[in-house]
Protein backbone atom coordinates (compact mmCIF):
# COMPACT_ATOMS: atom_id res chain seq x y z
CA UNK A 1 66.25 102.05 115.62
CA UNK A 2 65.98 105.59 114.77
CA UNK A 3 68.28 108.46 116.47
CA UNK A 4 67.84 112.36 116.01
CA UNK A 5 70.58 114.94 116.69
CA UNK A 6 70.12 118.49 117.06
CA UNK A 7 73.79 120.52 116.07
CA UNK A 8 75.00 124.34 115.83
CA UNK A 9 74.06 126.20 112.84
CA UNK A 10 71.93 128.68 112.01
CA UNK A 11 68.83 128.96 115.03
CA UNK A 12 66.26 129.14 112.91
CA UNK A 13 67.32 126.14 110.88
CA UNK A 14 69.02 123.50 113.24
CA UNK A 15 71.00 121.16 111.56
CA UNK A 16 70.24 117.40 111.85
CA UNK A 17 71.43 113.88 111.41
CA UNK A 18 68.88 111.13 111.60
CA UNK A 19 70.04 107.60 111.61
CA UNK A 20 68.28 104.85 110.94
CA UNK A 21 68.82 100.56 111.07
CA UNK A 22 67.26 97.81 109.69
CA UNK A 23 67.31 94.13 108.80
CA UNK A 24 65.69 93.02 104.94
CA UNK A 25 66.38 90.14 102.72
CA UNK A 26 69.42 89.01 104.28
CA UNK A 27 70.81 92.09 104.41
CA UNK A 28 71.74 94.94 106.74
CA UNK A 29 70.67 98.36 105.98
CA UNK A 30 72.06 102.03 108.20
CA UNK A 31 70.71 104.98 106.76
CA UNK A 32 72.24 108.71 107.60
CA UNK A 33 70.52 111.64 106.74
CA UNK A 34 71.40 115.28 107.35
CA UNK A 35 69.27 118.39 106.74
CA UNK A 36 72.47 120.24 105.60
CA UNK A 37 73.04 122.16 102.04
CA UNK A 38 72.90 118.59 99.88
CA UNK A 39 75.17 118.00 97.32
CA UNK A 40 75.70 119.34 94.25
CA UNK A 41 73.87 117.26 91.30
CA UNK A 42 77.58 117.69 89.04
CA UNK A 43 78.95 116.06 91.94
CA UNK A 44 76.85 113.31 93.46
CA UNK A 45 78.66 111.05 90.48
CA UNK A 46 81.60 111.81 91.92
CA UNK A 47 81.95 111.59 95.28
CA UNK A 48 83.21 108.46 95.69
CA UNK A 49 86.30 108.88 93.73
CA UNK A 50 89.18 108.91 94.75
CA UNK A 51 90.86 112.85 95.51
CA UNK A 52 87.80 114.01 94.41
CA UNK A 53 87.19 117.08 97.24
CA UNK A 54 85.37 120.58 96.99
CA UNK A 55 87.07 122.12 99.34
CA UNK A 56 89.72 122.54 97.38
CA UNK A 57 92.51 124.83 99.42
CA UNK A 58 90.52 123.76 102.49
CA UNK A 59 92.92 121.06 102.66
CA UNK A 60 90.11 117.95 101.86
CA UNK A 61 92.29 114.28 100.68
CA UNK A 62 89.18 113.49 98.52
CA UNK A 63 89.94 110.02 100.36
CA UNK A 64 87.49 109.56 102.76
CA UNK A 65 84.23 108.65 100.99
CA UNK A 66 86.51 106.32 98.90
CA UNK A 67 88.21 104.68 101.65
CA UNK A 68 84.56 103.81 103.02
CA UNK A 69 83.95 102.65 99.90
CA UNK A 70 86.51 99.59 99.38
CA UNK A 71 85.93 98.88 103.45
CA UNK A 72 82.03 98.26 102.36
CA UNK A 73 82.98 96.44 99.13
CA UNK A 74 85.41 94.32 100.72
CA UNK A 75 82.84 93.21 103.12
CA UNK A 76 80.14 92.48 100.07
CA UNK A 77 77.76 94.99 100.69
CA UNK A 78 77.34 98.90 99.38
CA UNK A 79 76.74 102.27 99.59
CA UNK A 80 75.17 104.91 97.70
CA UNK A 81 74.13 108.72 97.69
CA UNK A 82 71.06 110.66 97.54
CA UNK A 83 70.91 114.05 97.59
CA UNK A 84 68.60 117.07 96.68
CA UNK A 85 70.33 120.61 96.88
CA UNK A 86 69.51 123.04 99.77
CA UNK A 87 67.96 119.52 101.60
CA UNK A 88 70.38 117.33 103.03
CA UNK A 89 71.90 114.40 102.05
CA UNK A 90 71.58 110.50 102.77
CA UNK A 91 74.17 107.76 102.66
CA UNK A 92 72.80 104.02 102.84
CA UNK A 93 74.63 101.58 103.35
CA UNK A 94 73.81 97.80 103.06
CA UNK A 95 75.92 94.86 104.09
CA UNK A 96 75.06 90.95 103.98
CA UNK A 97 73.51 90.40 107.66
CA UNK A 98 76.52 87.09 107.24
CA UNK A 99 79.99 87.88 106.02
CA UNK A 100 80.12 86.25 102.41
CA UNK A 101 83.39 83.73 101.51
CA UNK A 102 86.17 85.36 99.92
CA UNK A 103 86.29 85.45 96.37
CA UNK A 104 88.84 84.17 94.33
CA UNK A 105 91.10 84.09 91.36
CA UNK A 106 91.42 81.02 89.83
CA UNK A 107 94.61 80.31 87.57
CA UNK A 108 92.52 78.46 84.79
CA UNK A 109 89.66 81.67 85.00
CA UNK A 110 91.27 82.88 81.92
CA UNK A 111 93.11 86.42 81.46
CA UNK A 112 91.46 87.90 84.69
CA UNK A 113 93.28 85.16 86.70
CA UNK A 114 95.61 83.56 84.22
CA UNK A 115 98.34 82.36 86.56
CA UNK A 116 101.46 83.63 85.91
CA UNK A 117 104.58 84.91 88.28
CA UNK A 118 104.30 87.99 90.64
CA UNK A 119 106.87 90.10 92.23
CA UNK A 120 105.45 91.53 95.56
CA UNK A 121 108.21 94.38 97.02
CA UNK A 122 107.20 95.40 100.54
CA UNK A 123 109.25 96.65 103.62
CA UNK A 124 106.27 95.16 106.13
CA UNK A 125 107.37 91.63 106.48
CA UNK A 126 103.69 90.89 107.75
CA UNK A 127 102.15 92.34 104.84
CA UNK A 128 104.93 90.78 102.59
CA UNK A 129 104.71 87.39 103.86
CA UNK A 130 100.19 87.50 103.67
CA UNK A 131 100.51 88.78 100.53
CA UNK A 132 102.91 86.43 99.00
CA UNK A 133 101.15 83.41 100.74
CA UNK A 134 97.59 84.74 99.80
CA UNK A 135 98.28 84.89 96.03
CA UNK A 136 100.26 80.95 96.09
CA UNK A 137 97.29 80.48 97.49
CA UNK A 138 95.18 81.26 94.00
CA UNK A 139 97.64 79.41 92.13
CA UNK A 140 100.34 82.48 91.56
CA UNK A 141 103.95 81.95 91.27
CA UNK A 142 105.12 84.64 93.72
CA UNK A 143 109.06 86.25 93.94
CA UNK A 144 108.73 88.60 97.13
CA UNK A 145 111.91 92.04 97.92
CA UNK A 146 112.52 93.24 101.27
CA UNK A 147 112.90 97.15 99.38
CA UNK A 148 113.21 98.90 96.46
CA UNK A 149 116.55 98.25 95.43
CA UNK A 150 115.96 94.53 95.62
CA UNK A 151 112.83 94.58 93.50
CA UNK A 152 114.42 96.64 90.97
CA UNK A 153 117.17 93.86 90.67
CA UNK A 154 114.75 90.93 90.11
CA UNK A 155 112.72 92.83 87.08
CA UNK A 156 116.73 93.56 85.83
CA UNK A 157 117.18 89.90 85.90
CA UNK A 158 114.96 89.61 82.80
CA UNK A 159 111.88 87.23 84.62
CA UNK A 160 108.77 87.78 83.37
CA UNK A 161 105.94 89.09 85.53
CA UNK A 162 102.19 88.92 85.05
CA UNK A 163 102.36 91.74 87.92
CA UNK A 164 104.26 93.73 90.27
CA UNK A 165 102.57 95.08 93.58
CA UNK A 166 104.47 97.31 95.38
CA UNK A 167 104.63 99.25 98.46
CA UNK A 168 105.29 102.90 98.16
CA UNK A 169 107.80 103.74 100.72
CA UNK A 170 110.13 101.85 101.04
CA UNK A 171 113.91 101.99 102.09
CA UNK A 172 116.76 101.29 99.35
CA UNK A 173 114.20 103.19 96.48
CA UNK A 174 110.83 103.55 96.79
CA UNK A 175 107.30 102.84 94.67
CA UNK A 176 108.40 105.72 92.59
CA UNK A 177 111.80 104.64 91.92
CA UNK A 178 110.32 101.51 91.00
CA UNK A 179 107.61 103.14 88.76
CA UNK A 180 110.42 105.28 86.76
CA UNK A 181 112.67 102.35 86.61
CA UNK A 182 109.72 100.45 84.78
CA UNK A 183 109.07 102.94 82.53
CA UNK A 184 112.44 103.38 81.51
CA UNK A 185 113.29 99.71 81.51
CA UNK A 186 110.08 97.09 80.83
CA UNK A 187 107.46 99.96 79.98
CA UNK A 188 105.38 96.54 79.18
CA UNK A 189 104.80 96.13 83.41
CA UNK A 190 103.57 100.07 83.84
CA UNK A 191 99.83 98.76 82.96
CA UNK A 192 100.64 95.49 85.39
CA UNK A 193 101.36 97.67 88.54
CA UNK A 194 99.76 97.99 91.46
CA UNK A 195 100.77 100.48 94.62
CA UNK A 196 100.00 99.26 98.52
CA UNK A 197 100.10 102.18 100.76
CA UNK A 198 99.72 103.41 103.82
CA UNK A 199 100.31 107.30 103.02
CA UNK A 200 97.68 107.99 100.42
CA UNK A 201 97.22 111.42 102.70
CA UNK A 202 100.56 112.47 101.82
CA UNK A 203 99.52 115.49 99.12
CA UNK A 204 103.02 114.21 97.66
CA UNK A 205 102.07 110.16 97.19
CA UNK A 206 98.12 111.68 96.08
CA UNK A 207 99.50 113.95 93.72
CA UNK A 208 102.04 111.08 92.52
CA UNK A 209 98.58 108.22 92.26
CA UNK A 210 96.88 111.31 90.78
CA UNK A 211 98.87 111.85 87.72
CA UNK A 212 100.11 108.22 87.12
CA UNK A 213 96.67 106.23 87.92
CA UNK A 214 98.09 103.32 89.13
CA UNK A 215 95.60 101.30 90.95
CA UNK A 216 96.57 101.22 94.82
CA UNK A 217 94.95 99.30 98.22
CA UNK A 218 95.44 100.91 101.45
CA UNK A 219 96.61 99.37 104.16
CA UNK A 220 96.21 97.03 106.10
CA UNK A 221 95.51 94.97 103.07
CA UNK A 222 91.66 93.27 103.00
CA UNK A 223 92.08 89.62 101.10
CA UNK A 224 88.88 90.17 99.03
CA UNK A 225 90.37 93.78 98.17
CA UNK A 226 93.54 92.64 96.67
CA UNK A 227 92.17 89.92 94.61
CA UNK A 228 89.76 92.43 92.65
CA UNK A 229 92.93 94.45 92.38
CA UNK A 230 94.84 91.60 90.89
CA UNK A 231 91.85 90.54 88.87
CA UNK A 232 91.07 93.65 87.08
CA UNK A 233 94.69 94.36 86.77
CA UNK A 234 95.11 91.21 85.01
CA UNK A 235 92.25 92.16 82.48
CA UNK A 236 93.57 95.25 81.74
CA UNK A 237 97.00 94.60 80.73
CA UNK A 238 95.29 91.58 78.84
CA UNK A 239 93.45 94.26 77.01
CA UNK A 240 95.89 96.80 76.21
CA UNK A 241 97.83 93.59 74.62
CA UNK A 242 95.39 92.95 72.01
C-alpha cells in the first residue's frame, strides 16, 4: 500500500510524506519518505544515538529516534536511514512478518552470561518482581531492594555482584545515590551497572546518563531488551578485568 500526504510549507514546494508497505522473505518492510531538507551527511551516523539532537536550545531529548530503535530491536527487526541533503529523507523499517523467541543468556555461555548474583533495586514492585523472576529464569542468583537505601545496605554487606540494575528514582536514595555510593565504596561495580528508567526526558537524569554512560532500558522493561543489556554488560566488565 502506498499513501501520499500533501502538508504546509512553502507553495511552490509542498512538503510530502509517502509511505509505503510490503511483505519479502519473511519479513515486513514500512518505508517513510519525506521531501523535506534531508539530513545532514555528518549526522546520518548519528541519529540514532542516544541525546544526539540538532536543535539544540530548541528543546529536542535526542531520545526519540533511539527509543524507536530498541522498540524495533527488541522485536528482531531494524531500521535504517537514507538521506540526500536538500531531498528528503527515508526511514525503513523491517520486522520478522512472526515475532522471533526470546533470546537468552545462558549461565554456562561463558563471560557474556557467566552466572553469577544480581542485585535488582526498584520501587515498581511489578517491574521488581519480572525482573528478578526473568533473570532466575537464565540461571542468575538474584537479591532484589524495595529503594535506595536498602540496596545501598546489601552492596555494604560485602556480597559480591556480577551486576546491579537499578531504577533511577527511587525513594530512600535514588540511582544517583547509588551510583556515588559505588564509586566511593566498590568502584569495581561502576562498569557492572545498569540504570532502568522511566524519566530519561528529565534534562536532569539525560544530563546525569550523559556524563556517566551507564547503559539504561526504558520502561516498561522489554525481556529481549534487558537480556542484551545484561549480556553486553557482562562482557564488558569481563573485559575491563583483563
Amino acid at each position: 500500500e502506498q499513501a501520499l500526504c500533501a502538508g504546509d510549507g512553502d507553495p511552490g514546494r509542498p512538503r510530502r510524506i509517502g509511505v509505503r508497505t510490503w511483505a519479502e522473505g519473511g519479513r515486513v518492510h514500512a518505508e517513510v519518505a519525506d521531501s523535506g531538507p534531508g539530513i545532514a551527511p555528518e549526522n546520518l551516523a548519528r541519529i540514532f544515538d542516544p541525546f544526539f539532537t540538532t536543535r539544540g536550545a530548541a528543546g529536542g531529548s535526542g531520545l526519540g529516534l533511539a527509543v524507536s530503535l530498541g522498540i524495533v530491536e527488541a522485536c528482531g527487526g531494524d531500521i535504517d536511514a537514507r538521506s540526500v541533503p536538500g531531498a528528503g529523507a527515508t526511514f525503513t523499517v523491517r520486522l520478522p512478518a512472526h515475532t522471533p523467541p526470546v533470546a537468552v543468556v545462558s549461565p554456562s555461555a561463558g563471560p557474556a552470561g557467566a552466572g553469577g548474583r544480581i542485585l535488582v533495586a526498584e520501587d515498581e514492585s511489578s517491574i521488581r518482581e519480572f525482573v528478578h523472576h526473568f533473570l532466575e529464569s537464565l540461571g542468575f542468583a538474584v537479591d532484589s531492594a524495595a529503594n535506595g537505601q536498602e540496596a545501598i545496605a546489601q552492596l555494604a554487606s560485602g556480597i559480591s555482584y556480577s551486576l546491579v540494575i537499578s531504577d533511577f528514582r527511587m525513594p530512600d536514595r535514588d540511582g544517583k545515590n547509588i551510583y556515588e555510593w559505588i564509586g566511593a565504596n566498590r568502584p569495581d561495580l561502576l562498569r557492572r551497572l545498569i540504570y532502568i528508567t522511566g524519566d530519561a526526558l528529565n534534562p536532569v537524569t539525560r544530563a546525569f546518563l550523559a556524563e556517566t554512560g551507564v547503559p539504561f532500558l526504558l520502561k516498561p522493561v522489554v525481556a529481549s531488551v534487558l537480556v542484551d543489556a545484561v549480556r553486553q554488560a557482562l562482557k564488558t566488565a569481563a573485559g575491563s578485568a583483563d
